[in-house]
Protein backbone atom coordinates (compact mmCIF):
# COMPACT_ATOMS: atom_id res chain seq x y z
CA UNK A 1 52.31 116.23 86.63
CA UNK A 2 49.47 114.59 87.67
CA UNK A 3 47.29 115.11 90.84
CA UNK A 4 44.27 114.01 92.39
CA UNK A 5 42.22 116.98 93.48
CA UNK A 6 39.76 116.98 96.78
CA UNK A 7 38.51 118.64 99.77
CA UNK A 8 40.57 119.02 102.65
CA UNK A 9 38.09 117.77 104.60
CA UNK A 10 38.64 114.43 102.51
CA UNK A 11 42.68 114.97 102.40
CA UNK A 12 43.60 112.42 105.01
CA UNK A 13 41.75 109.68 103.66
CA UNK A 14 42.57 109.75 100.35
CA UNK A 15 46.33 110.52 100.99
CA UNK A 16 46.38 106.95 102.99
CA UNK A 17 44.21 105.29 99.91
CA UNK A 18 47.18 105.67 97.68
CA UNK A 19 49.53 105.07 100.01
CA UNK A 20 47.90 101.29 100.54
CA UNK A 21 47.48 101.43 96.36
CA UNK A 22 50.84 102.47 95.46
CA UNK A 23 50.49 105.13 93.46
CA UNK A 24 50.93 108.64 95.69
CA UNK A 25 54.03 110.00 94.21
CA UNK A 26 56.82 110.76 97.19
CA UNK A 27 58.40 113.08 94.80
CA UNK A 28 55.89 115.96 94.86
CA UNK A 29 54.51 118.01 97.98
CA UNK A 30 51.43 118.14 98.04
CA UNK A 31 49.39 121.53 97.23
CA UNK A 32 47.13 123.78 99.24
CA UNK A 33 44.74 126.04 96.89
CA UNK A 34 41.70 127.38 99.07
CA UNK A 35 39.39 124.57 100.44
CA UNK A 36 41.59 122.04 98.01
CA UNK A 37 44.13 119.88 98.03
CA UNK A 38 46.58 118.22 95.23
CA UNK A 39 47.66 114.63 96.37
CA UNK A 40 50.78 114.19 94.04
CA UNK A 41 49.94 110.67 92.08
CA UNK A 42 52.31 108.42 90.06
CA UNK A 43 50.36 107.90 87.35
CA UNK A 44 46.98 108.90 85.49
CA UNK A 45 44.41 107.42 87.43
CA UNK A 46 40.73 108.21 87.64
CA UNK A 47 39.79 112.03 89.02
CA UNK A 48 43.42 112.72 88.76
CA UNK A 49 44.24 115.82 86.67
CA UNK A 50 47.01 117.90 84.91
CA UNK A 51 48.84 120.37 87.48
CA UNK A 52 52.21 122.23 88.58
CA UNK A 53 53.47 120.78 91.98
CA UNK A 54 57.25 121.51 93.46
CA UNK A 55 60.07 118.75 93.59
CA UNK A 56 60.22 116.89 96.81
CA UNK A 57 64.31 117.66 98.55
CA UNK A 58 63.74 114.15 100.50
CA UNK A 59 65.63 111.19 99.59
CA UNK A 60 63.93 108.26 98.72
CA UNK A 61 63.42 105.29 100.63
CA UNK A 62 64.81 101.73 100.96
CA UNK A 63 61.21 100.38 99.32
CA UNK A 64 61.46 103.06 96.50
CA UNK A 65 64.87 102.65 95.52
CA UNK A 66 65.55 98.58 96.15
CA UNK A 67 61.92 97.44 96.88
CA UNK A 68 62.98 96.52 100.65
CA UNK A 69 59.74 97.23 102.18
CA UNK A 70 60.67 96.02 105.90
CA UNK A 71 63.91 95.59 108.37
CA UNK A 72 64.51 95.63 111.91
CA UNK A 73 65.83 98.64 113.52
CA UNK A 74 67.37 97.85 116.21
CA UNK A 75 68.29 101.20 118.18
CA UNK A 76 71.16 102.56 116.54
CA UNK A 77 71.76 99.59 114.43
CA UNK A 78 69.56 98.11 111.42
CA UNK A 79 69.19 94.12 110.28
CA UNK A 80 68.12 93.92 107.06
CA UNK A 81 67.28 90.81 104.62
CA UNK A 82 68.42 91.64 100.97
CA UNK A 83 67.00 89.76 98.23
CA UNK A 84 69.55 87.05 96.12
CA UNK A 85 68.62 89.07 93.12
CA UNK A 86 70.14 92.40 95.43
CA UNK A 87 73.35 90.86 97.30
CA UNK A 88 75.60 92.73 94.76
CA UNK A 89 73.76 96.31 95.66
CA UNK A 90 74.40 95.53 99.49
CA UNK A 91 77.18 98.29 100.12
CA UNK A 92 74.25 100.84 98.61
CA UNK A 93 71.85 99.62 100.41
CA UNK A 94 73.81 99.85 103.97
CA UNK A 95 74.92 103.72 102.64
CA UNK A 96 71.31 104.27 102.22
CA UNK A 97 69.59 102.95 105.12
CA UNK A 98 72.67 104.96 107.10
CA UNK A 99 71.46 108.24 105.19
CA UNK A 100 67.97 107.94 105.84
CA UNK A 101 68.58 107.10 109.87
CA UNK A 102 70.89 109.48 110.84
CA UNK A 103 71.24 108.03 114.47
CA UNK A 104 72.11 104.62 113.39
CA UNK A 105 75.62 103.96 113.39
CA UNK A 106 75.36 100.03 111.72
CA UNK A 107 73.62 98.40 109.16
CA UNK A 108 73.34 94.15 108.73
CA UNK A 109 72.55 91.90 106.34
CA UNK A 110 71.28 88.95 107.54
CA UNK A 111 73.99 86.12 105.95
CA UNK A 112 71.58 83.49 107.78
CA UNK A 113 68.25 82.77 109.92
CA UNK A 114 68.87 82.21 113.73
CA UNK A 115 70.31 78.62 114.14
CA UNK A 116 72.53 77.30 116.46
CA UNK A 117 72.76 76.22 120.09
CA UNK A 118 73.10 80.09 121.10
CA UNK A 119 70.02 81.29 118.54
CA UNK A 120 72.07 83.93 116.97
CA UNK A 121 71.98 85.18 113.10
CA UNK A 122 74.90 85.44 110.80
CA UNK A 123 74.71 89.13 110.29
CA UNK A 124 76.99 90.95 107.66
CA UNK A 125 78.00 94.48 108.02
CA UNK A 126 77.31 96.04 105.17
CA UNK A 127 77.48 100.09 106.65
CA UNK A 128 79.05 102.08 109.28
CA UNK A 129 80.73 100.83 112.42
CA UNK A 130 79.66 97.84 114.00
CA UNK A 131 79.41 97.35 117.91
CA UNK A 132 76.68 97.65 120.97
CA UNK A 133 72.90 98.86 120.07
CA UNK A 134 71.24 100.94 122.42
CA UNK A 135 67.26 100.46 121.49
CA UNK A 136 64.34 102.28 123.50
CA UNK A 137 60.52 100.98 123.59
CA UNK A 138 57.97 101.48 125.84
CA UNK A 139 60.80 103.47 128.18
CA UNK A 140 62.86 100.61 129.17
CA UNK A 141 66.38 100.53 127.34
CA UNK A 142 68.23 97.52 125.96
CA UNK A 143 71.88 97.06 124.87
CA UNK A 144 73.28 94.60 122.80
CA UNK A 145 75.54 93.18 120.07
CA UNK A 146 72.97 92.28 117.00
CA UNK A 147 75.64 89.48 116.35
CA UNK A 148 76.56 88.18 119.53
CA UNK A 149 72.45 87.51 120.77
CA UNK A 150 69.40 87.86 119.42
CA UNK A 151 66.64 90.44 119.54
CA UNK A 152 63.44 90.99 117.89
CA UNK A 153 62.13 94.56 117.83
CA UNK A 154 59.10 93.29 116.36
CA UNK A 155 58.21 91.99 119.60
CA UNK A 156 57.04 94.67 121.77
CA UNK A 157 53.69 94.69 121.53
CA UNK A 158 53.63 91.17 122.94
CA UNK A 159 56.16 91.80 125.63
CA UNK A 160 53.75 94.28 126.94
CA UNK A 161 50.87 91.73 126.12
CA UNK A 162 52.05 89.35 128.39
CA UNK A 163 52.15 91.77 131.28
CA UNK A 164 48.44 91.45 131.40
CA UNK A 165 48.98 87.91 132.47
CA UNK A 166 51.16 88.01 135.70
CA UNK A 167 49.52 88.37 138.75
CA UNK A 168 50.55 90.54 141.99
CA UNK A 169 52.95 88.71 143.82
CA UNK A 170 53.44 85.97 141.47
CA UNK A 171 56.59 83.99 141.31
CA UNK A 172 57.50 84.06 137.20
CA UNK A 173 60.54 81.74 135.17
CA UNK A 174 61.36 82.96 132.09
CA UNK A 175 63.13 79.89 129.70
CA UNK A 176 65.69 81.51 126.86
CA UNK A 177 65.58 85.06 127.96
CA UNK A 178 67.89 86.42 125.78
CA UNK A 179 69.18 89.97 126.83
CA UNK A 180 66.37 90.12 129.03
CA UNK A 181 63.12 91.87 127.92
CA UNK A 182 60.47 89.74 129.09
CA UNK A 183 61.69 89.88 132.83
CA UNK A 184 62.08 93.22 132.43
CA UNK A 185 58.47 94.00 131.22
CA UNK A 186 57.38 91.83 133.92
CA UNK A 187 59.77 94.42 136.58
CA UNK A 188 58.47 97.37 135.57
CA UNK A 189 54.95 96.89 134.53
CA UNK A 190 53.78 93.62 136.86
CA UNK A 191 53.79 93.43 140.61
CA UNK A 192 55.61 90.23 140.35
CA UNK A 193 57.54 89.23 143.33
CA UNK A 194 60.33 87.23 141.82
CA UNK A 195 61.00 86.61 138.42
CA UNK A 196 63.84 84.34 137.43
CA UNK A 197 65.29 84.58 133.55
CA UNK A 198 67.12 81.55 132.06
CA UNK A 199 69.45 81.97 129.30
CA UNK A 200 72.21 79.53 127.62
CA UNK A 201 73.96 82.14 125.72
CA UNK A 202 77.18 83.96 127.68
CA UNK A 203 77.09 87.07 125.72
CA UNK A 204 72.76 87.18 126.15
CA UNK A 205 73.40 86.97 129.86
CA UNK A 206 75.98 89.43 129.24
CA UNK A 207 73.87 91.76 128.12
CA UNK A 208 70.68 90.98 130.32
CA UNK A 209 72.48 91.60 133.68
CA UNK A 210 73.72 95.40 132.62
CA UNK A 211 70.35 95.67 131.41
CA UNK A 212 68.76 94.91 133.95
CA UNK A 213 71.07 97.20 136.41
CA UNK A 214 70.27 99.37 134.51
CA UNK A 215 66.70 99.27 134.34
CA UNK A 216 66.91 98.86 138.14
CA UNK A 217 65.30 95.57 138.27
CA UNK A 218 66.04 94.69 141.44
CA UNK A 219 63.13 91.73 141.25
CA UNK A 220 64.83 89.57 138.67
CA UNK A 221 67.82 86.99 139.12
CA UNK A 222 70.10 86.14 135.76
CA UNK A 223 71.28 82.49 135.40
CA UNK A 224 73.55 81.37 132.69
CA UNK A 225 72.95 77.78 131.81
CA UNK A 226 71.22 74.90 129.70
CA UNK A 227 67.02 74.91 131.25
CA UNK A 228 66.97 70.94 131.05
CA UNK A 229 69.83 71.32 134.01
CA UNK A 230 69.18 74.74 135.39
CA UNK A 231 65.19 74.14 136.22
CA UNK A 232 65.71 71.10 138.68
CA UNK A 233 67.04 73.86 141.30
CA UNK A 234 63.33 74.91 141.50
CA UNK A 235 60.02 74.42 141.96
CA UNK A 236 56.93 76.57 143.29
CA UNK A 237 56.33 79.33 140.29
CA UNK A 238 53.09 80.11 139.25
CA UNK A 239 53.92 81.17 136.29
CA UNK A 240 56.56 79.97 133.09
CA UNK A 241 57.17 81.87 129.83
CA UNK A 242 58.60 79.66 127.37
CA UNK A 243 59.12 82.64 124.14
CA UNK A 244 60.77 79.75 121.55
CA UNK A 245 58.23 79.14 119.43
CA UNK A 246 60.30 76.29 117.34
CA UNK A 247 61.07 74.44 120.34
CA UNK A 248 59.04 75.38 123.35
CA UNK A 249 57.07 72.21 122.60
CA UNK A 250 60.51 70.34 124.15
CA UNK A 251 60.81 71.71 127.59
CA UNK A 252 56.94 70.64 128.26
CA UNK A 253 58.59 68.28 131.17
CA UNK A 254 61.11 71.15 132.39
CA UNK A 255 58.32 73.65 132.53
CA UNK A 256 55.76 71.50 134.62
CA UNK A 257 58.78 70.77 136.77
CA UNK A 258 59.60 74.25 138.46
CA UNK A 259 55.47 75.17 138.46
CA UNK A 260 53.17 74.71 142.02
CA UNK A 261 50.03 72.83 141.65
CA UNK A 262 47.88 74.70 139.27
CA UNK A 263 50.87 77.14 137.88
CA UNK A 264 50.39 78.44 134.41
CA UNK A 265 52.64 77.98 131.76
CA UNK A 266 52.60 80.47 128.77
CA UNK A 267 54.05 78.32 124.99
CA UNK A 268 54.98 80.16 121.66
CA UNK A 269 54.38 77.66 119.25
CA UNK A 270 55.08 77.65 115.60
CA UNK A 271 52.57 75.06 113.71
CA UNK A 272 50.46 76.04 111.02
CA UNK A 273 46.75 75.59 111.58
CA UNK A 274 46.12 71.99 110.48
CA UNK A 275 49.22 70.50 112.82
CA UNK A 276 48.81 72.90 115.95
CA UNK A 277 46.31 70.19 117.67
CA UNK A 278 48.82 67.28 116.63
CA UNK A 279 51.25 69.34 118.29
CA UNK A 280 49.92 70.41 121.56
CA UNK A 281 49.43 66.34 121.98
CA UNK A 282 53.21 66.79 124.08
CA UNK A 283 51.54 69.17 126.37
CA UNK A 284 50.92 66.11 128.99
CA UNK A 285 50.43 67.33 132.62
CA UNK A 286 48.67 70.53 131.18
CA UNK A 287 45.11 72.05 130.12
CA UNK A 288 44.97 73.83 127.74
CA UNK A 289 42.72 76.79 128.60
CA UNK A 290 43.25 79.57 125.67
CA UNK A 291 45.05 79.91 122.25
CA UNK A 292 45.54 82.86 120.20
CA UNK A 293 47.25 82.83 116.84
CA UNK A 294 49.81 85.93 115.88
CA UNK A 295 51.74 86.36 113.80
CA UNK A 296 52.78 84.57 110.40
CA UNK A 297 57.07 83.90 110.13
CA UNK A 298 56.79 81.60 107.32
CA UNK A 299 54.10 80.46 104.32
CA UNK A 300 51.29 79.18 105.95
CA UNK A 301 52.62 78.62 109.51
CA UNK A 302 51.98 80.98 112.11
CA UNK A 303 53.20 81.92 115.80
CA UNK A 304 50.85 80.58 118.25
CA UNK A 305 50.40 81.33 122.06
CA UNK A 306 49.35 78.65 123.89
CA UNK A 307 48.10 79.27 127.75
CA UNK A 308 47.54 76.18 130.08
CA UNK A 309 47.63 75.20 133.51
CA UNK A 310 49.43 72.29 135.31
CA UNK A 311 47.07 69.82 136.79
């Protein structure tokens, strides 16, 4: 077996250098011998010599065994995308992914991207019982149905982000709420003074209210409805989140609407780098005063979030 020997003082460092190479072996422990240490390697590679290491009892992971390096875990249920070239492995890879979690009682595959008028997924289940999620970040608990609205873990850095941006005793409208994480960040963590979260899908709005009772959000009103019909009922917010990066860009008219005179308006935009000025041509009635690119969800076009004020 073959191991790379160094200081312990160096151990750390070079343990995460082959973990970004690809080439620590996850089936060895590693060995302790005076001021050394053995980093298990998978193959010969330069300063890495003979040695006896013990047998790893842990079972391997979703990457190691199928090459699926990334899913969403969604509280106690996982989403997964599985390769054409895998589809006929699925079963294993929901038995898996159920072994490795312990607390997850439901494993997806995703059948299709979100489409639709409601912006749900075709999930699959593949593994264990399907049903309500109960997901936990940043100490604020959601529930929901992975197939009946949608939900991006991935998110929750930027939820928290855009806490930074609401001011005490602002009035906020979120468009497409979903099950209601953005008004809730802005509950707990803002000093908001009324936030109001607009959602078209029954089983979202479902899911928002009972989390939001039971986040005790006592700040935040729930509407069920289309936002081209729902935002003429008001006016006067100083702030709008509009979180649909594939269509945000079509309620420019709706947002500008419901905002007082020199109200901010906060786009997710998806446009890759050449279009995004092209783009933010529909933003009529607004400044644009900052842009910062995220994320990338597809070759070569990334998520973009666009701040600007009415005028």
């Amino acid at each position: 077996m073959y191991a790379l020997k160094v200081k312990k003082t160096l151990a750390q460092k070079k343990l995460l250098e082959l973990k970004e190479k690809e080439v620590f072996n996850y089936d060895y422990r590693i060995k302790r011998q005076g001021e050394f240490v053995y980093l298990p390697v998978s193959k010969k590679i330069r300063g890495a010599i003979e040695t006896e290491l013990i047998k790893t009892k842990r079972k391997k992971s979703l990457k190691e065994t199928f090459g699926i390096g990334s899913f969403d875990l969604i509280g106690t249920s996982i989403v997964v995308s599985i390769p054409p070239k895998l589809k006929k492995q699925k079963k294993q890879i929901g038995a898996l992914a159920l072994e490795l979690y312990p607390k997850v009682t439901a494993v997806y595959m995703k059948a299709s991207s979100v489409s639709g008028k409601y912006r749900v997924p075709k999930l699959e289940l593949i593994a264990g019982k399907g049903g309500v999620a109960n997901h936990i970040e940043n100490g604020i608990r959601l529930k929901l149905d992975p197939r009946k609205a949608y939900f991006s873990p991935r998110q929750s850095s930027e939820r928290k982000k855009l806490t930074k941006f609401v001011g005490k005793g602002d009035r906020v409208m979120v468009f497409f709420a979903g099950i209601g994480p953005i008004p809730i960040y802005f509950s707990k963590f803002t000093k908001a003074s009324f936030i109001v979260a607009l959602e078209i899908n029954p089983d979202a709005i479902k899911y928002m209210k009972e989390n939001l009772a039971f986040n005790k959000c006592e700040n935040v009103v729930a509407l069920c409805g289309d936002v081209k019909k729902l935002h003429a009922r008001f006016h006067s917010f100083d702030l709008v989140i509009l979180p649909l990066p594939k269509s945000s860009l079509d309620f420019v008219d709706e947002a500008r609407s419901v905002l007082s005179k020199s109200g901010r308006a906060i786009f997710y935009v998806a446009s890759t780098k050449n279009e995004l000025k092209e783009k933010l041509k529909k933003l009529t009635g607004f400044k644009v005063e900052k842009i910062r690119r995220e994320i990338e969800i597809s070759p070569n076009e990334y998520r973009f979030v666009v701040h600007a004020r009415k005028i």
